[in-house]
Protein backbone atom coordinates (compact mmCIF):
# COMPACT_ATOMS: atom_id res chain seq x y z
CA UNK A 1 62.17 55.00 3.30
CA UNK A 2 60.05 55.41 -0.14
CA UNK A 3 63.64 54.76 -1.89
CA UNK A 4 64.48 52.01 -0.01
CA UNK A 5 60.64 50.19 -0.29
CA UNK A 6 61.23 50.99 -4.43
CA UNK A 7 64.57 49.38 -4.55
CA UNK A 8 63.01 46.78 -3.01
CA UNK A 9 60.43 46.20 -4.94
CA UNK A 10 62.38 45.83 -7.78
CA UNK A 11 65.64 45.02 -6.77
CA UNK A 12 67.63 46.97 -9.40
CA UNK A 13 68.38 50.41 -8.91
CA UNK A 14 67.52 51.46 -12.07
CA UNK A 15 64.24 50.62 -12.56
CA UNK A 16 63.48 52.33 -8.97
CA UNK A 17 65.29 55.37 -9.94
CA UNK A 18 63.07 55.44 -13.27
CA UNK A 19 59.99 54.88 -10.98
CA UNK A 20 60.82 57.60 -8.25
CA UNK A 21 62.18 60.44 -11.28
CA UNK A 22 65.37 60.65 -9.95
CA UNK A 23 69.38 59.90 -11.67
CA UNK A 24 70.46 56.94 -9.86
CA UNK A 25 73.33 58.04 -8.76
CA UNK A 26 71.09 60.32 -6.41
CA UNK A 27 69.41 56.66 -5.20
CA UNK A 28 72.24 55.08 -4.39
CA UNK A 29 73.57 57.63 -2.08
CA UNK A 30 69.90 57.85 -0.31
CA UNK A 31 70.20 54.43 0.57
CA UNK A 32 74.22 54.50 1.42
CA UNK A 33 72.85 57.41 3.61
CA UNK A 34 70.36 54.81 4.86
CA UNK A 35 72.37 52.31 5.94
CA UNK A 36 74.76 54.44 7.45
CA UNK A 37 72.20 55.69 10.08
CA UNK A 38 71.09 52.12 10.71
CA UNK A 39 74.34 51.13 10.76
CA UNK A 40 73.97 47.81 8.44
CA UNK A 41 74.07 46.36 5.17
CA UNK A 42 70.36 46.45 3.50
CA UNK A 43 71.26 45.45 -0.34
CA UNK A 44 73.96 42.75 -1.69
CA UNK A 45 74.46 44.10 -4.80
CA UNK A 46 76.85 43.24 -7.79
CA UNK A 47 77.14 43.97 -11.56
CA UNK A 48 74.80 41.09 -12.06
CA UNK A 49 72.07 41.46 -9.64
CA UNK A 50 70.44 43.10 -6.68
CA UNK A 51 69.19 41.26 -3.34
CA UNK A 52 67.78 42.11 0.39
CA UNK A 53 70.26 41.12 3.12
CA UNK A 54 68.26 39.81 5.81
CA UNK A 55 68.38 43.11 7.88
CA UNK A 56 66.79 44.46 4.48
CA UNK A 57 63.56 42.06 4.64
CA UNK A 58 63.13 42.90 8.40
CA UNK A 59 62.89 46.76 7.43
CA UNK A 60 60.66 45.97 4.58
CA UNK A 61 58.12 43.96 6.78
CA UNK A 62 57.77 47.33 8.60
CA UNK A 63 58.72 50.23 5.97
CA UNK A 64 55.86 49.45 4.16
CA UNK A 65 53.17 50.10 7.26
CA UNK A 66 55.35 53.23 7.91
CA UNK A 67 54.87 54.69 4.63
CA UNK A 68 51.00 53.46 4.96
CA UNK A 69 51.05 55.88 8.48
CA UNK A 70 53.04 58.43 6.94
CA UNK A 71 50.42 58.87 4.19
CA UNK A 72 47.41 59.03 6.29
CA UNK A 73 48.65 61.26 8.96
CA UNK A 74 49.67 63.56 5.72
CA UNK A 75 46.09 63.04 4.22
CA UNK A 76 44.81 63.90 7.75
CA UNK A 77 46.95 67.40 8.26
CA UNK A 78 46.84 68.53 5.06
CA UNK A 79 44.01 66.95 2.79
CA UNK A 80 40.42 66.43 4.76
CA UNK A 81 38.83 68.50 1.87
CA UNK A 82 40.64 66.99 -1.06
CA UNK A 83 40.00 63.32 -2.62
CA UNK A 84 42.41 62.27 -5.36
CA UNK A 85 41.51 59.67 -7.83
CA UNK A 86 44.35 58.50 -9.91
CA UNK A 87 43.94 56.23 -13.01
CA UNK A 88 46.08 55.10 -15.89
CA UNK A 89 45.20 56.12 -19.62
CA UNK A 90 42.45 55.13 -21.25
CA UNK A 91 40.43 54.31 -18.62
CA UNK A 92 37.00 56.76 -17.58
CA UNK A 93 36.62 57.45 -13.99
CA UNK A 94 34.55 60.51 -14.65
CA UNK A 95 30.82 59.11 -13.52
CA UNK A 96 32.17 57.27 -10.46
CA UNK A 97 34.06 61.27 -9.58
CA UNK A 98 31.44 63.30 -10.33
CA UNK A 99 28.51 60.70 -7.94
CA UNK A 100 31.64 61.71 -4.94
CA UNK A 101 31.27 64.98 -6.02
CA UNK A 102 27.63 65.28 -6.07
CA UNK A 103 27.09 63.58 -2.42
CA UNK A 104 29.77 66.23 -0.92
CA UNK A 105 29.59 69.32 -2.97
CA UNK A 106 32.44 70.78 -0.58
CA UNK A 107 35.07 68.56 -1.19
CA UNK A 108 37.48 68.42 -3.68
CA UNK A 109 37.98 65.92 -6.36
CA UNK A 110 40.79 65.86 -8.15
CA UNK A 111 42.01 63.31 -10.37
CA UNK A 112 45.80 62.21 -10.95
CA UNK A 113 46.74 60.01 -14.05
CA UNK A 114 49.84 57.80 -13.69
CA UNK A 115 51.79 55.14 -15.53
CA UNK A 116 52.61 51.51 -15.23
CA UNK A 117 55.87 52.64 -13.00
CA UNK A 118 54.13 54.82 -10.66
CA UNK A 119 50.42 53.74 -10.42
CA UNK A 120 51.24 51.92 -6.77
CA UNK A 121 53.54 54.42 -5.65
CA UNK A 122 51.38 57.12 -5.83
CA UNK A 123 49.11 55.34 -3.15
CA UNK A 124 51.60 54.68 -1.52
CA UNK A 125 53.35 58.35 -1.05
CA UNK A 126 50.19 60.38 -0.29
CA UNK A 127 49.24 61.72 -3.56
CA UNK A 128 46.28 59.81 -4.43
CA UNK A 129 43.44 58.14 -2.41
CA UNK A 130 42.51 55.65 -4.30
CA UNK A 131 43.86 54.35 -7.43
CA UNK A 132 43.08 52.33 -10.34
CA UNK A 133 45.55 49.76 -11.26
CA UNK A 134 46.27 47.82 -14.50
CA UNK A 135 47.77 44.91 -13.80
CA UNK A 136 50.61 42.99 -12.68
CA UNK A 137 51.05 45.68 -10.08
CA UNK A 138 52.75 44.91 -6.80
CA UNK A 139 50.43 44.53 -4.65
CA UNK A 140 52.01 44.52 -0.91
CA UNK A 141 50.17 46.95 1.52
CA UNK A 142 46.89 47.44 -0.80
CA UNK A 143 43.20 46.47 -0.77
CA UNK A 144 42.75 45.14 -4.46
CA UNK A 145 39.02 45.13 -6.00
CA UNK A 146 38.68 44.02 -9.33
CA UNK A 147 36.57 46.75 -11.38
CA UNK A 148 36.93 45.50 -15.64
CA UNK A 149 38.72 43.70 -17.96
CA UNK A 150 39.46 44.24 -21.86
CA UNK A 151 41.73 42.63 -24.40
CA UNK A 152 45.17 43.71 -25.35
CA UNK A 153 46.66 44.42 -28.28
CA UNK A 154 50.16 45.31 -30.27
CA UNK A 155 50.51 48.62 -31.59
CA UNK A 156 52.45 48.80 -34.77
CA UNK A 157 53.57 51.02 -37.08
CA UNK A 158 51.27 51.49 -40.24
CA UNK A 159 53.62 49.95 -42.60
CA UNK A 160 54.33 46.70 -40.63
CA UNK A 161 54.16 43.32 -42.06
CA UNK A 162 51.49 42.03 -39.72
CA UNK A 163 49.64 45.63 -40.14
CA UNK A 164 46.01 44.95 -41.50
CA UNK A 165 45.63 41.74 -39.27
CA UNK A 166 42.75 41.79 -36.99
CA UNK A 167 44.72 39.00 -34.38
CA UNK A 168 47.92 38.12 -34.01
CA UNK A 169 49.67 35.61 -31.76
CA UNK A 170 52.23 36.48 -29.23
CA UNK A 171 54.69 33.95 -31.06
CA UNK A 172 54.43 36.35 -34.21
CA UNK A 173 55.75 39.29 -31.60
CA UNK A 174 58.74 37.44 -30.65
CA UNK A 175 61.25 38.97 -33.00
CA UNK A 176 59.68 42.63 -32.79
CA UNK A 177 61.55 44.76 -30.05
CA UNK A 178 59.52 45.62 -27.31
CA UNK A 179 59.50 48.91 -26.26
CA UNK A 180 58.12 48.93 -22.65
CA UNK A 181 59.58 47.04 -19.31
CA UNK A 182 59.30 43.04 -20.36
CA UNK A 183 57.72 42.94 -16.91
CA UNK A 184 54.57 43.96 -18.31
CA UNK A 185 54.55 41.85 -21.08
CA UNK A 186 55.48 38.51 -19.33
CA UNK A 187 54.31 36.32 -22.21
CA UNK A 188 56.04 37.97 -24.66
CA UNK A 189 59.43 36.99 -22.68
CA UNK A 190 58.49 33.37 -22.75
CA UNK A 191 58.82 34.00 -27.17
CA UNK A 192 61.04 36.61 -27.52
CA UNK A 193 64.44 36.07 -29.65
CA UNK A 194 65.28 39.94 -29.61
CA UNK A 195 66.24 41.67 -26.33
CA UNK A 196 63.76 44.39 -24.87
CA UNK A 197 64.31 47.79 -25.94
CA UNK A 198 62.63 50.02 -23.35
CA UNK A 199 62.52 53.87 -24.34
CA UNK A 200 63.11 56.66 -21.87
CA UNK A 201 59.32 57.64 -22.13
CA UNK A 202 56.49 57.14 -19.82
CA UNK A 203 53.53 58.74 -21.51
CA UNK A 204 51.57 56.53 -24.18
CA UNK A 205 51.95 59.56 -26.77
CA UNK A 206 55.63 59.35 -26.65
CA UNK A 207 55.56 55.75 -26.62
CA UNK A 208 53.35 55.31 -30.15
CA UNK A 209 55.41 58.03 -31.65
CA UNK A 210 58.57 55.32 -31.32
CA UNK A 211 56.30 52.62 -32.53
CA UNK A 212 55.72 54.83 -35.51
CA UNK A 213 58.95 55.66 -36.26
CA UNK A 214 59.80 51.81 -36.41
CA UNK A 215 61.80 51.30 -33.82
CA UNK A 216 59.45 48.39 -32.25
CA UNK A 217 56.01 47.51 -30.85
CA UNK A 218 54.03 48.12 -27.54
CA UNK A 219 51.26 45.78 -26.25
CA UNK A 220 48.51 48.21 -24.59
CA UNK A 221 44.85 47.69 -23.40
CA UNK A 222 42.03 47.88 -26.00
CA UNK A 223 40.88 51.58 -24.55
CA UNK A 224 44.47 52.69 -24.41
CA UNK A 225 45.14 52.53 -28.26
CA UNK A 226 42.05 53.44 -29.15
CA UNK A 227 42.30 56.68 -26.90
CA UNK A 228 45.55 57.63 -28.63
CA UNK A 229 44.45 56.88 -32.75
CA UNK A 230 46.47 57.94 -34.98
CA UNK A 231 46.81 57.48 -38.86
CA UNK A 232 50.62 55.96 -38.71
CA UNK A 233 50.10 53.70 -35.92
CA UNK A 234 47.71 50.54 -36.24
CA UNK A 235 47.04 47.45 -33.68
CA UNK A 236 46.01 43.89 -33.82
CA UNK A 237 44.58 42.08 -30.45
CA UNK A 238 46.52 39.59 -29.49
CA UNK A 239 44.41 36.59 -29.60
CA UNK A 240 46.37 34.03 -27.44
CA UNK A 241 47.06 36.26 -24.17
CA UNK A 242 44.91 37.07 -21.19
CA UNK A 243 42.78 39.90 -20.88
CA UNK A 244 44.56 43.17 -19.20
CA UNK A 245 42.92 43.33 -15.48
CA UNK A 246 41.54 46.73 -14.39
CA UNK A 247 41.38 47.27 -10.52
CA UNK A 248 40.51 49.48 -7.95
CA UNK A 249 42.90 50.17 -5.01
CA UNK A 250 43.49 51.69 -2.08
CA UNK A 251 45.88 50.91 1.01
CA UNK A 252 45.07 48.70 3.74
CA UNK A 253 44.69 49.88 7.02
CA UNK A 254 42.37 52.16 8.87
CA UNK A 255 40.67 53.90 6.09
CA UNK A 256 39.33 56.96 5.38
CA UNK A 257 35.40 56.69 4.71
CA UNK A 258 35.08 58.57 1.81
CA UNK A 259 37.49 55.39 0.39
CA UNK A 260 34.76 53.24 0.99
CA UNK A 261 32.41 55.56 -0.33
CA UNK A 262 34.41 55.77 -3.35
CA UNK A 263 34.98 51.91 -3.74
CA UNK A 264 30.88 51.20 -3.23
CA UNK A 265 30.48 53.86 -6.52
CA UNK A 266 33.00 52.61 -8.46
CA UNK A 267 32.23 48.73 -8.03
CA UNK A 268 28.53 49.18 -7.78
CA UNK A 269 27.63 51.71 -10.15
């Protein structure tokens, strides 16, 4: 069911096999698998595009609540001493952890980070309690709190002709490559006049070691590039783009206390 859901959520196979770490060969026979033991069609799909049929959008108004239920009776077997906080990079979650810590000194708090493909799907799988998102994010099934906000910027590599600029526009980006999912960078589709160039690579280090090597640019929050510094890699904010949104979520539903707990730190510090 957490196949189908990310297939649908995307509706292409391979961004949902990228998402769920698995060859997607492997994801299309799960969900050939599915529909034989519901005995119908749940994707049209040709070499151009992907789509629900309509027995597809019924299971998705439900598949979603099931992998809500599926999560919390896990958390409930398996996890009532354990808390998992997952955030992306370059955000600090440590003060808002340790105050959850401090009220119950026997439960665990762990924290999980994630990345822009699997920051919702770790909420909604089990392995994290709450999480906090940088947006867009899909947002079906989840609470959504708003926490901070922060500029973004274009990481380049040192030698670049626009390196040395504080701001850039996103018009001057359009001819760089862009090596991330364009989904994330919406405005820069509106300008672009090169295709997208995604690498294989979900962690920001591997990602800045392309951008230094020249092969194209990221746009990343303020805190992310920061985080990461390095001498061959420089970045400009983007002066003509909104701010990158940080939230706080967690699924809806009955919820576990210590979620509520959590959110009342976090917001209200």
């Amino acid at each position: 069911m957490r196949y189908f859901v990310a297939v649908a959520r995307h509706l292409h196979f391979g961004r949902a096999a990228a998402e769920l770490h698995i060859a997607q060969p492997v994801l299309s026979r799960q969900i050939r698998a599915l529909e034989t033991d519901l005995r119908t069609q749940l994707f049209r799909r040709d070499r151009r595009s992907t789509e629900l049929t309509p027995a597809g959008q019924r299971l998705l108004a439900d598949a979603v609540a099931l992998l809500a239920d599926a999560a919390r009776v896990r958390r409930r077997v398996t996890g009532a001493d354990r808390f998992v906080v997952a955030f992306m990079p370059g955000l600090i979650v440590t003060d808002a952890v340790r105050a959850l810590r401090d009220r119950h000194p026997d439960l665990v708090v762990d924290v999980l980070r994630t990345t822009w493909s699997d920051q919702v799907t770790v909420l909604h799988d089990g392995r994290a309690d709450v999480s906090y998102l940088r947006l867009p994010a899909e947002q079906h099934g989840l609470t959504v709190r708003p926490v901070l906000h922060e500029p973004r910027v274009v990481a380049l590599p040192a030698g670049h002709r626009l390196a040395g600029k504080d701001t850039v526009r996103i018009a001057d980006l359009g001819g760089e490559p862009l090596l991330q999912d364009p989904d994330a960078v919406p405005e820069w589709r509106a300008v672009a006049t090169v295709p997208a160039v995604p690498v294989p690579a979900l962690a920001v280090e591997e990602k800045l070691e392309h951008v230094a090597a020249g092969r194209g640019i990221v746009v990343l929050p303020l805190s992310t590039v920061t985080f990461y510094t390095r001498p061959d890699v420089v970045h400009a904010r983007i002066d003509d783009i909104a701010d990158n949104q940080v939230c706080l979520a967690w699924l809806t539903g009955p919820r576990n206390p210590l979620v509520t707990e959590f959110a009342s730190l976090a917001l209200h510090p």
